[in-house]
Protein backbone atom coordinates (compact mmCIF):
# COMPACT_ATOMS: atom_id res chain seq x y z
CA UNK A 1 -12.05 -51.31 -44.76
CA UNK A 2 -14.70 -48.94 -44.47
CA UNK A 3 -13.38 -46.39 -42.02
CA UNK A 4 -10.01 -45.77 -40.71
CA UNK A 5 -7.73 -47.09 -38.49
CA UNK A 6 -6.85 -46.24 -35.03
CA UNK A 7 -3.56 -44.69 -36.57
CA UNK A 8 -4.95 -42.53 -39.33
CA UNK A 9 -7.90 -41.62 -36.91
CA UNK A 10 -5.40 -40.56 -34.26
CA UNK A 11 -3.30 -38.28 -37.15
CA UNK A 12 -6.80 -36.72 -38.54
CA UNK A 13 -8.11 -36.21 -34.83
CA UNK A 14 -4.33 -34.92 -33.85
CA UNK A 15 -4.06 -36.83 -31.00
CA UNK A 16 -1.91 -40.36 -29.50
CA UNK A 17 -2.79 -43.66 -30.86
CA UNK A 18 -3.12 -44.40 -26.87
CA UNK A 19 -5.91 -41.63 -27.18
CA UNK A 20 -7.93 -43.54 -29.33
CA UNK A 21 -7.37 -46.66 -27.93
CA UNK A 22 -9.04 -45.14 -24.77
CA UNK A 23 -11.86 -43.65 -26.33
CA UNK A 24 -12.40 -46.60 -28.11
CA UNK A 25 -12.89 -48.38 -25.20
CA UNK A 26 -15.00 -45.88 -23.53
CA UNK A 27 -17.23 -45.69 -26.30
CA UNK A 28 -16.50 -42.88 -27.69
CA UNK A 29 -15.81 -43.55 -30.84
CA UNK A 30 -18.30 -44.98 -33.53
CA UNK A 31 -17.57 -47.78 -35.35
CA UNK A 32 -18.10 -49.42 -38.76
CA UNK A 33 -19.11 -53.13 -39.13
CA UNK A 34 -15.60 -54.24 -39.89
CA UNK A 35 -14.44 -52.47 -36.76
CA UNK A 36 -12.79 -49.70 -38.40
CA UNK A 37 -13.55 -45.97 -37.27
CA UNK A 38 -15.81 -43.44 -38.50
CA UNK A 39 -14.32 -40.44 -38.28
CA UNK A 40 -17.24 -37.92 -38.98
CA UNK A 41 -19.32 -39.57 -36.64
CA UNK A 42 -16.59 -39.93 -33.83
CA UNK A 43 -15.57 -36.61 -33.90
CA UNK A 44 -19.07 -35.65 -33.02
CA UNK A 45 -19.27 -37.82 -29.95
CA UNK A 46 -16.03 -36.97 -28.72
CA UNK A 47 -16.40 -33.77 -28.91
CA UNK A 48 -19.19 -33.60 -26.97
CA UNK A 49 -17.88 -36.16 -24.38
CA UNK A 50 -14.95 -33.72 -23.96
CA UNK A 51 -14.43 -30.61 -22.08
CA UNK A 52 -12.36 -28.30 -24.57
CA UNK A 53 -10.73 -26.64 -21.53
CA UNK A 54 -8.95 -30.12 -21.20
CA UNK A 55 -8.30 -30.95 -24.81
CA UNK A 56 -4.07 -30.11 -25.24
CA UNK A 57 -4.00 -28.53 -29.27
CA UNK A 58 -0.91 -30.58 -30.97
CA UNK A 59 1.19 -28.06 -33.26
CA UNK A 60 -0.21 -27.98 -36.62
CA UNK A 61 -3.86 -29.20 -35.49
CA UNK A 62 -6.45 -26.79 -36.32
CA UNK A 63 -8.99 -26.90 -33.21
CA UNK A 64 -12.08 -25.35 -33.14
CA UNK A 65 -11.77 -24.45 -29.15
CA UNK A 66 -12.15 -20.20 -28.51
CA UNK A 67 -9.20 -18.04 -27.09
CA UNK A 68 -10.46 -15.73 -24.57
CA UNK A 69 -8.96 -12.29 -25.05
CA UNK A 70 -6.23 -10.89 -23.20
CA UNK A 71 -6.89 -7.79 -21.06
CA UNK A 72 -5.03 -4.14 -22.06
CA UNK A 73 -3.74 -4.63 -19.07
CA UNK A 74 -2.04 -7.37 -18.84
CA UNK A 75 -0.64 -6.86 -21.96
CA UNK A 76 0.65 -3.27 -20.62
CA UNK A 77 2.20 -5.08 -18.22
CA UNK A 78 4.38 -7.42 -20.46
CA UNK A 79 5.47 -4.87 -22.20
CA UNK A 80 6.47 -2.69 -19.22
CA UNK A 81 8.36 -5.73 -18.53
CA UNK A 82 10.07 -6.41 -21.48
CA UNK A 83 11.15 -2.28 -21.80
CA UNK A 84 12.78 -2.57 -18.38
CA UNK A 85 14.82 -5.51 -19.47
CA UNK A 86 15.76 -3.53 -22.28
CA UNK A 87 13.82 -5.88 -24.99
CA UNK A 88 11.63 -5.01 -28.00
CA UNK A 89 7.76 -4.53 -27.10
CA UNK A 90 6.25 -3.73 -30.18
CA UNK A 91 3.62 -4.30 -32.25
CA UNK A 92 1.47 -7.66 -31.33
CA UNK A 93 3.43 -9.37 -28.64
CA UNK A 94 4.36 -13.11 -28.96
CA UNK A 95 4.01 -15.97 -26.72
CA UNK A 96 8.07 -16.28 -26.64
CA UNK A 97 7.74 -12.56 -25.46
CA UNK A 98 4.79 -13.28 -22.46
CA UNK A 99 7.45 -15.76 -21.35
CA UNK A 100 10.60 -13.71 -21.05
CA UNK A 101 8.60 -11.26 -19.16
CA UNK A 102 6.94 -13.62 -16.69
CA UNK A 103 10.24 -15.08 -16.24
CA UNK A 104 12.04 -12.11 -15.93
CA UNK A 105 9.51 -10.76 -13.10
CA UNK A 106 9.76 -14.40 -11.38
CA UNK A 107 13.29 -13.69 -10.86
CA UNK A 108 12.69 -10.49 -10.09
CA UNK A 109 10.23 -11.40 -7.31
CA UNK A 110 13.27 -14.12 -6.09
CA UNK A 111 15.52 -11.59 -5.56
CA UNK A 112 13.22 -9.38 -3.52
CA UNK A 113 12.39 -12.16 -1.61
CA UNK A 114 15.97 -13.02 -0.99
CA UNK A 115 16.71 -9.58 -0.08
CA UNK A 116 13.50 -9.61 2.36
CA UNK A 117 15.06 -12.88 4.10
CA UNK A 118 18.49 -11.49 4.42
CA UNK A 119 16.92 -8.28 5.62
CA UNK A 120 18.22 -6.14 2.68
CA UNK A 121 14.89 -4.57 2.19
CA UNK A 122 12.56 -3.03 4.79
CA UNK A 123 8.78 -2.37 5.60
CA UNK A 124 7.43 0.64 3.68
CA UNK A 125 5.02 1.08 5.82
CA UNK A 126 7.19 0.50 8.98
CA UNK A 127 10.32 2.98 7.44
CA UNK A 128 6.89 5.28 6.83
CA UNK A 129 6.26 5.25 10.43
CA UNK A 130 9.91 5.85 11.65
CA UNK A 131 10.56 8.63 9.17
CA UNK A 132 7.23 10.24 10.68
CA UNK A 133 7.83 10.03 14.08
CA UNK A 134 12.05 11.51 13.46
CA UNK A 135 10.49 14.21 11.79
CA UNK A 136 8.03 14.92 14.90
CA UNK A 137 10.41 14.57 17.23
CA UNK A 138 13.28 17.03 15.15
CA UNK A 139 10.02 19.70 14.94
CA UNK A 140 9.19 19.54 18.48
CA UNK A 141 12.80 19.89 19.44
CA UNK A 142 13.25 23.35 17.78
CA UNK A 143 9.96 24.10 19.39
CA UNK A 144 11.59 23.87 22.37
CA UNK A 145 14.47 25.12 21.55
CA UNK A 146 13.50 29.19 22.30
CA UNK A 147 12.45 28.36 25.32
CA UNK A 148 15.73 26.76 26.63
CA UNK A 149 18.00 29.45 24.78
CA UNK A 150 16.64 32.62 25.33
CA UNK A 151 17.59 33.69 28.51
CA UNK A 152 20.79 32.51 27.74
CA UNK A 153 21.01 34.91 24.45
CA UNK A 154 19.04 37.80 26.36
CA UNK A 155 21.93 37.82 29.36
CA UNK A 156 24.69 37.75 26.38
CA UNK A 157 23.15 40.77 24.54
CA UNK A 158 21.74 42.60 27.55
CA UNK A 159 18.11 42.69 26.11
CA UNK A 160 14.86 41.38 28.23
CA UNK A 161 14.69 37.49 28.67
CA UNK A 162 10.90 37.40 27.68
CA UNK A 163 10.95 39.67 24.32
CA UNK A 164 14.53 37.46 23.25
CA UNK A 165 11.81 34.24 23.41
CA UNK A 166 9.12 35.67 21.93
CA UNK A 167 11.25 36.67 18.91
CA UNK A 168 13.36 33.20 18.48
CA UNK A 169 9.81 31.61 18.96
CA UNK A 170 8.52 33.80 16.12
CA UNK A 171 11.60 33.11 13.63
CA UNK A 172 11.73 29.46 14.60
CA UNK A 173 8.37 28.65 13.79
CA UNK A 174 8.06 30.63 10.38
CA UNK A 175 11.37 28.69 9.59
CA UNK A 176 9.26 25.14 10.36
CA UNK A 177 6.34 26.46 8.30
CA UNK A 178 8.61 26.74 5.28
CA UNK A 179 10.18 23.65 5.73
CA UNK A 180 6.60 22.08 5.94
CA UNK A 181 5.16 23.60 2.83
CA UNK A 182 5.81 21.06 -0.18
CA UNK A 183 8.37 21.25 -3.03
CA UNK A 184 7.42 19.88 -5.84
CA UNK A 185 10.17 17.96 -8.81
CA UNK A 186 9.39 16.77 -11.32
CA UNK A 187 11.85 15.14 -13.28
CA UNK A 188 11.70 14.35 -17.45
């Protein structure tokens, strides 16, 4: 025998017997005289019959096929991942790591979505919109709030209606200024 067989071809090329057998068939494979496979030559043809995106790498096979790098970024993010459920993220992550993260945020993202369904959790944007418009409405109502109550106080005291106003307008509306000016915390 000059070559090898379709089982020591399929251990050197690190794939199923049934793989050869295919690419046999297909001609991919280039054969001695006696039938038997030559392995030099058939790794060149199959490898460029075959799109090493689709080629599956068996454990312990040394392919020739290019990782593309991961992004800072996304590897930021698995190990923001892995520090909020309380696991080790340092050094060069692992591929046993990437999982535990992307199926600890899966599960994560189930149980917002399960909250979301049994309306546990609300619209930022709509609770945005309601906090807003309370807030308007609690301003404008101790704008108003002078103007109803000052001839009330003025009769009480025996001072003029329209100066009693004028000062509750003044106080009320310095109060609103300092409740509108921001406060900063910042907490470590």
């Amino acid at each position: 025998m000059q070559g090898m067989s379709e089982r020591q071809y399929a251990a050197h090329a690190g794939i199923s017997r049934g793989a050869v057998q295919k690419a046999r068939t297909a001609g991919r494979l280039v054969l001695f005289a006696d039938g038997s496979i030559d392995a030099a030559a058939s790794d060149a043809r199959r490898a460029a019959a075959t799109d090493p995106a689709n080629q599956r790498v068996r454990s312990g096979h040394t392919g020739t096929q290019k990782l593309r790098p991961v992004p800072d970024a996304a590897l930021d993010s698995v190990r923001d991942t892995l520090k909020e459920q309380g696991l080790s993220a340092t050094g060069g992550l692992s591929f046993a790591q990437a999982r535990t993260a992307h199926e600890a945020t899966k599960a994560h993202l189930a149980k917002l979505r399960l909250q979301r369904m049994k309306g546990e959790v609300v619209d930022r944007t709509n609770a945005i919109a309601l906090v807003f418009q309370l807030a308007r409405e609690e301003r404008d109502s101790w704008l108003n709030w002078p103007a109803r109550v000052a001839a009330l106080m003025a009769a009480e005291l025996g001072v003029d209606a329209h100066s009693m106003q004028k000062v509750l307008e003044t106080h009320v509306r310095a109060h609103l200024a300092s409740l509108a000016e921001p406060r900063l915390e910042f907490r470590s």
